[in-house]
N, C-alpha and C. Protein backbone atom coordinates (compact mmCIF):
# COMPACT_ATOMS: atom_id res chain seq x y z
N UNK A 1 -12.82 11.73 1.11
CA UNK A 1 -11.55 11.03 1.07
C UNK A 1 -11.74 9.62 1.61
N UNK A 2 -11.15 8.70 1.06
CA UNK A 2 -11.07 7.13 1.44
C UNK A 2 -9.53 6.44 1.53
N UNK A 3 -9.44 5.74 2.69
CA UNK A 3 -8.32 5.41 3.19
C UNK A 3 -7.84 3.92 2.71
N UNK A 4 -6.94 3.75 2.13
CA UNK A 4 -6.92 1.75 1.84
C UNK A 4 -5.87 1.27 2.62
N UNK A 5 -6.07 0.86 3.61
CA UNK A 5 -5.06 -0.08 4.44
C UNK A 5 -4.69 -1.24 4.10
N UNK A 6 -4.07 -1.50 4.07
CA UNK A 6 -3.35 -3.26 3.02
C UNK A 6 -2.19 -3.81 4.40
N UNK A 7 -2.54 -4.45 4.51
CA UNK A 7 -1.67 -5.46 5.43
C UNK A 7 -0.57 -6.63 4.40
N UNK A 8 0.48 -6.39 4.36
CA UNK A 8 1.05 -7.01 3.98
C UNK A 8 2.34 -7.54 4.53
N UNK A 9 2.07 -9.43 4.74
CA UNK A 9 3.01 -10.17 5.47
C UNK A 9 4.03 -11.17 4.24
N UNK A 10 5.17 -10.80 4.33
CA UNK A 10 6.37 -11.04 3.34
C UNK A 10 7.17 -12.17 4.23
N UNK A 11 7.79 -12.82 3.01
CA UNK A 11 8.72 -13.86 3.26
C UNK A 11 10.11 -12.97 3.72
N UNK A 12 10.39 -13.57 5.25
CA UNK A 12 11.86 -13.19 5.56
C UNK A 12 12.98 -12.57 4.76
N UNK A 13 13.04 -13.03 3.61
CA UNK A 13 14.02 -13.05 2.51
C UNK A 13 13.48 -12.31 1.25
N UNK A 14 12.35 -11.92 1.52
CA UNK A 14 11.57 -10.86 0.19
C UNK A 14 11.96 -9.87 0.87
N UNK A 15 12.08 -9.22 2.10
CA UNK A 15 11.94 -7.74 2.39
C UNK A 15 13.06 -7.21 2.00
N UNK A 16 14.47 -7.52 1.52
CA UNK A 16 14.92 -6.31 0.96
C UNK A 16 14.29 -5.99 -0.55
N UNK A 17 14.01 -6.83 -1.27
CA UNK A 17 13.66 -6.70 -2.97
C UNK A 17 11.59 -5.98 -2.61
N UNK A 18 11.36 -6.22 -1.64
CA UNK A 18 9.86 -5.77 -1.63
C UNK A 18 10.12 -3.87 -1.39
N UNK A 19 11.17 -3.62 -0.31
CA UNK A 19 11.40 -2.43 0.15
C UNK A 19 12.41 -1.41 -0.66
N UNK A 20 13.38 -2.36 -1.83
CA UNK A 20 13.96 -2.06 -3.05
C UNK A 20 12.70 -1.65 -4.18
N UNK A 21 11.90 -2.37 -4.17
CA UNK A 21 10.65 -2.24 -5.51
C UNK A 21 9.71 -0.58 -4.91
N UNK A 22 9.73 -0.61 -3.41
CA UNK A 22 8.79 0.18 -3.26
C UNK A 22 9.24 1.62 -3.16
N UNK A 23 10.69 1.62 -3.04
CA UNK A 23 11.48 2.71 -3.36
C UNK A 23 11.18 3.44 -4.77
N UNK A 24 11.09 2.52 -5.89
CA UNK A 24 11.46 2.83 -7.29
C UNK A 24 9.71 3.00 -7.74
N UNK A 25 8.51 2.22 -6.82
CA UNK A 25 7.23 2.84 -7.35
C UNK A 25 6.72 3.35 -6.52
N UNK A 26 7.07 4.33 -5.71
CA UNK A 26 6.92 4.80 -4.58
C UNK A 26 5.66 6.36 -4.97
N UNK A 27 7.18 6.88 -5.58
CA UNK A 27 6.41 8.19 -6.64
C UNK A 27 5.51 8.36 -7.12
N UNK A 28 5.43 6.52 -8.27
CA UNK A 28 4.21 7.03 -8.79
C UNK A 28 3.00 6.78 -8.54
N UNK A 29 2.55 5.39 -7.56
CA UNK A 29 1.83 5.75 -7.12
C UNK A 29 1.03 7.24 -6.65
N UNK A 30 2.35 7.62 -5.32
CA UNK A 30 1.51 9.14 -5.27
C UNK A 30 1.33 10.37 -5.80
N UNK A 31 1.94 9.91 -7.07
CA UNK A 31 1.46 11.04 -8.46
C UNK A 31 0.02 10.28 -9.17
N UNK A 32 -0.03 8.80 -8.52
CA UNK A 32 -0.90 8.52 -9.31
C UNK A 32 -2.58 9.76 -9.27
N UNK A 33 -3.77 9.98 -10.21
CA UNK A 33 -4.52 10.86 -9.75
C UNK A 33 -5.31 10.22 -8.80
N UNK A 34 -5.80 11.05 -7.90
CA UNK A 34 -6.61 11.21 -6.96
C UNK A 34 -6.17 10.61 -5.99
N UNK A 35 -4.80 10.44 -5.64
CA UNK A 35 -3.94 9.44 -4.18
C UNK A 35 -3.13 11.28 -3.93
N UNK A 36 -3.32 11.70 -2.59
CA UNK A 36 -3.13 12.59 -2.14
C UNK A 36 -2.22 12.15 -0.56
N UNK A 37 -1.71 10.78 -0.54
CA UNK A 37 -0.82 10.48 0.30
C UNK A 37 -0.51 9.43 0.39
N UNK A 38 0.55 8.32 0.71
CA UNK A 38 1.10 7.44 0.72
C UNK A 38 1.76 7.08 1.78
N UNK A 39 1.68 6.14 2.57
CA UNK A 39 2.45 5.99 3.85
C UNK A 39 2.86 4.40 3.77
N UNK A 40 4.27 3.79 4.45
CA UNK A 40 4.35 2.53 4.62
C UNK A 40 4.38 2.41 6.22
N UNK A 41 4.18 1.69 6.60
CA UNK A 41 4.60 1.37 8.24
C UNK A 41 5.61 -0.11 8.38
N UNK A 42 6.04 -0.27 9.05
CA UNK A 42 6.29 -2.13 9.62
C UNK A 42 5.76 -2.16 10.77
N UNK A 43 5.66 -3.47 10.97
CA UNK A 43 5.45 -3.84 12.48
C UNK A 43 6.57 -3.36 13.33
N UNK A 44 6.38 -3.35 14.75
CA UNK A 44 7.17 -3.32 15.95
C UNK A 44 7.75 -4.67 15.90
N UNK A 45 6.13 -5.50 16.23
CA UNK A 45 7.07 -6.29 16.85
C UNK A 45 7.26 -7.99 15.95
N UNK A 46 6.74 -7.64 14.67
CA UNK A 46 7.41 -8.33 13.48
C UNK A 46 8.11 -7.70 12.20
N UNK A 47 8.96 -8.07 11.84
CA UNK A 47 9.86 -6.85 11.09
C UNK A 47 9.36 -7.54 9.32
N UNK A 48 8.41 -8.74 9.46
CA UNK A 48 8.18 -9.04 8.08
C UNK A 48 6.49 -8.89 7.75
N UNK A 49 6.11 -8.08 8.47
CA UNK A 49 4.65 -7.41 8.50
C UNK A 49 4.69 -5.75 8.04
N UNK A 50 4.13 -5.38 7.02
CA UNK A 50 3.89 -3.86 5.93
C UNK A 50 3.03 -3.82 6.03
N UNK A 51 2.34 -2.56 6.41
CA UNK A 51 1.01 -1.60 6.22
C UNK A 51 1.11 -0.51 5.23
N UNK A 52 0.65 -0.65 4.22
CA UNK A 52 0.37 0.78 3.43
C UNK A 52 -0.90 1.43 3.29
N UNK A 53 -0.76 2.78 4.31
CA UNK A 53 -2.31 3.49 4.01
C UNK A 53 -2.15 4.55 2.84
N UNK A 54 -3.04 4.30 1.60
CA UNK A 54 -2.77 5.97 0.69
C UNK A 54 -4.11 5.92 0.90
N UNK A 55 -3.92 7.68 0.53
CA UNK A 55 -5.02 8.17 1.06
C UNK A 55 -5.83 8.81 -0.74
N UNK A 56 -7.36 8.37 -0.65
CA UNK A 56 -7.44 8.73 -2.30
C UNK A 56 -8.91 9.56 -2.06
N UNK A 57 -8.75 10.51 -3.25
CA UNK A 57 -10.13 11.59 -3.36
C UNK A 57 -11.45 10.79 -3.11
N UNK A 58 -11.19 9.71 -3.95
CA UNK A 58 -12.64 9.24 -3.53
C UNK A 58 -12.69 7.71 -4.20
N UNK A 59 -13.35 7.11 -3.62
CA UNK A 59 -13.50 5.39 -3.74
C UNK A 59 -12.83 5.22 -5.44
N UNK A 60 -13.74 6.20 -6.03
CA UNK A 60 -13.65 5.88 -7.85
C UNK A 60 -11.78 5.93 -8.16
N UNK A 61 -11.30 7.06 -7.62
CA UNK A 61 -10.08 7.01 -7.59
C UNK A 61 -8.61 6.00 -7.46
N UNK A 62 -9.46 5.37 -6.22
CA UNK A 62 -8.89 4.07 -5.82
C UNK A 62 -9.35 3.26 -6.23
N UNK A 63 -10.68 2.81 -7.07
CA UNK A 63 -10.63 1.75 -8.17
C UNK A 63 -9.82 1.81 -9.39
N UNK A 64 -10.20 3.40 -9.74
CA UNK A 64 -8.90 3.64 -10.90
C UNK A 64 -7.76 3.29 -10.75
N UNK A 65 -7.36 3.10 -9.92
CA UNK A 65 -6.06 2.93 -9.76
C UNK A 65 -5.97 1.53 -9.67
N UNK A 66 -6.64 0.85 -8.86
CA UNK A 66 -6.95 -0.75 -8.92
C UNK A 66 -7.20 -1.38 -10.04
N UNK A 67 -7.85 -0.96 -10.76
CA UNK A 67 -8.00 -1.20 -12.36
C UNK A 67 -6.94 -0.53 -13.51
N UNK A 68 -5.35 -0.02 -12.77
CA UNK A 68 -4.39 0.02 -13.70
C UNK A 68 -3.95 -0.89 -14.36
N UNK A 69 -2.88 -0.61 -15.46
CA UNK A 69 -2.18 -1.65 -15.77
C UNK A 69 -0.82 -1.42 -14.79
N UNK A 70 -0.64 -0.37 -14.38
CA UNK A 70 0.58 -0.39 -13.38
C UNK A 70 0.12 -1.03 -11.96
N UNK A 71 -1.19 -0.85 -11.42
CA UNK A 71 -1.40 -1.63 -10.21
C UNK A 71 -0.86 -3.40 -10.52
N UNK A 72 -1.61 -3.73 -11.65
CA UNK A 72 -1.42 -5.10 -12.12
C UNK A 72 0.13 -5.56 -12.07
N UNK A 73 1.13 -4.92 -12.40
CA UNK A 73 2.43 -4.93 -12.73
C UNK A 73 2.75 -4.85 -11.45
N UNK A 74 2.90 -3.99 -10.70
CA UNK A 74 3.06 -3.93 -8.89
C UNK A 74 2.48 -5.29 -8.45
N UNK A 75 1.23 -5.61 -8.69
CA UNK A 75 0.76 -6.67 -7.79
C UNK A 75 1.66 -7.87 -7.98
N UNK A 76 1.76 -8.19 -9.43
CA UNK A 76 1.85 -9.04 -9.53
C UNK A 76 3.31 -9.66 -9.10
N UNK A 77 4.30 -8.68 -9.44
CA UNK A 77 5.70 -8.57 -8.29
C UNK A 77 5.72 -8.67 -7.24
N UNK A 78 4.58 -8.32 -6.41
CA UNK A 78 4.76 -8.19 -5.00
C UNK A 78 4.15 -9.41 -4.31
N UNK A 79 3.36 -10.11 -4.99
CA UNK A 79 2.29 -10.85 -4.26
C UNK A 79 3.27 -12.64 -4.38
N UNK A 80 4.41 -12.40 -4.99
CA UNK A 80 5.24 -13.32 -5.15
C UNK A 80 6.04 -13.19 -3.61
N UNK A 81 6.24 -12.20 -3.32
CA UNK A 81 7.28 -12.12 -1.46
C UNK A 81 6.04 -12.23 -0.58
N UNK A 82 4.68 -13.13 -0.50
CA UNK A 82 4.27 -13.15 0.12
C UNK A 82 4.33 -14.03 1.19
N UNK A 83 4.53 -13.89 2.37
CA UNK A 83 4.64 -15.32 3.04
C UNK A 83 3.14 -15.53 4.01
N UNK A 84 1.92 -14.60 3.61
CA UNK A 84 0.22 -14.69 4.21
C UNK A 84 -0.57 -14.16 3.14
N UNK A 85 -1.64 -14.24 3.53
CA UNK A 85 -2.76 -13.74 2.26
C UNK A 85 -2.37 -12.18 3.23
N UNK A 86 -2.54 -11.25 2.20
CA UNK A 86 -2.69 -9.93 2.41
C UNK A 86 -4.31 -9.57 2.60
N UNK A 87 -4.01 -8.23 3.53
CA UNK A 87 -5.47 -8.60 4.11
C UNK A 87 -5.90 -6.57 3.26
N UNK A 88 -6.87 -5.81 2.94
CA UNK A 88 -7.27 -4.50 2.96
C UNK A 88 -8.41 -4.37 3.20
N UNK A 89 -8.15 -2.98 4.04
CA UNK A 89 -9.78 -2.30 4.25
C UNK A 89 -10.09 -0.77 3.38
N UNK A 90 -11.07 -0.64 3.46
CA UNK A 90 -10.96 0.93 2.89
C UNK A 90 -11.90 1.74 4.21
N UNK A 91 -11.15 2.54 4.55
CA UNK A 91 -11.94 3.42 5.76
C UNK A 91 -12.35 4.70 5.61
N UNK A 92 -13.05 5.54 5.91
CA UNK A 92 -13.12 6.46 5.91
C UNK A 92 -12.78 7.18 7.33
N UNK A 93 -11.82 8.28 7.33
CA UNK A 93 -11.35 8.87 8.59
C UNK A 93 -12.37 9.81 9.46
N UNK A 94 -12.58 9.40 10.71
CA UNK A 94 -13.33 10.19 11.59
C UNK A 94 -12.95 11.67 12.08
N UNK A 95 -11.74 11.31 13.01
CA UNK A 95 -11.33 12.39 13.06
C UNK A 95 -10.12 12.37 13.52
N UNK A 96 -9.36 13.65 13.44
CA UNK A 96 -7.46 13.64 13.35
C UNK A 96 -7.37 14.58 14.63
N UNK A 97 -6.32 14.21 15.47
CA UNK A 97 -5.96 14.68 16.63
C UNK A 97 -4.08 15.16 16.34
N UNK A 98 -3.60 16.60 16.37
CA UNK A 98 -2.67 16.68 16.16
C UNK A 98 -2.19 17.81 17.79
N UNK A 99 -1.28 17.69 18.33
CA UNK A 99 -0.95 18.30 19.53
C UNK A 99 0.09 19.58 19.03
């Protein structure tokens, strides 16, 4: 499994239409194949800073998907409410601590 963290910093005035868009491709992303989870975060202590980790079977998966025509269509909507370069990593998880 491989993790893609995306840092994404939005213009003040994009975050309702960025958090409106991600409502409506929310799904399919995580129907997309081999994405087995989807998470958004915000910052604490900036409210125009987004983290999205999905979680995908395996690297090839998450190129597939990077090489959609629906990734392309997402990007290209989104990368317009940007107010920083967006930053991603791809990680692989060590280990999970649940209490």
């Amino acid at each position: 499994m491989i993790i893609r963290i995306v840092k994404l910093q939005l213009k003040p005035d994009a975050m309702p239409s960025f958090l409106a868009n991600f409502e409506v491709i929310k799904q399919r992303i995580r129907n997309f194949p081999g994405n087995q989870k989807l998470v958004l975060y915000q910052d604490v202590a900036d409210s125009c800073i987004f983290f999205t980790y999905s979680f995908w079977d395996s690297e090839a998966a998450l190129n597939a998907y990077r090489q959609s025509d629906f990734f392309d269509a997402v990007w290209s909507e989104t990368k317009l409410m940007f107010a920083g370069k967006p930053e991603a990593w791809s990680v692989n998880q060590i280990t999970e601590v649940f209490v």
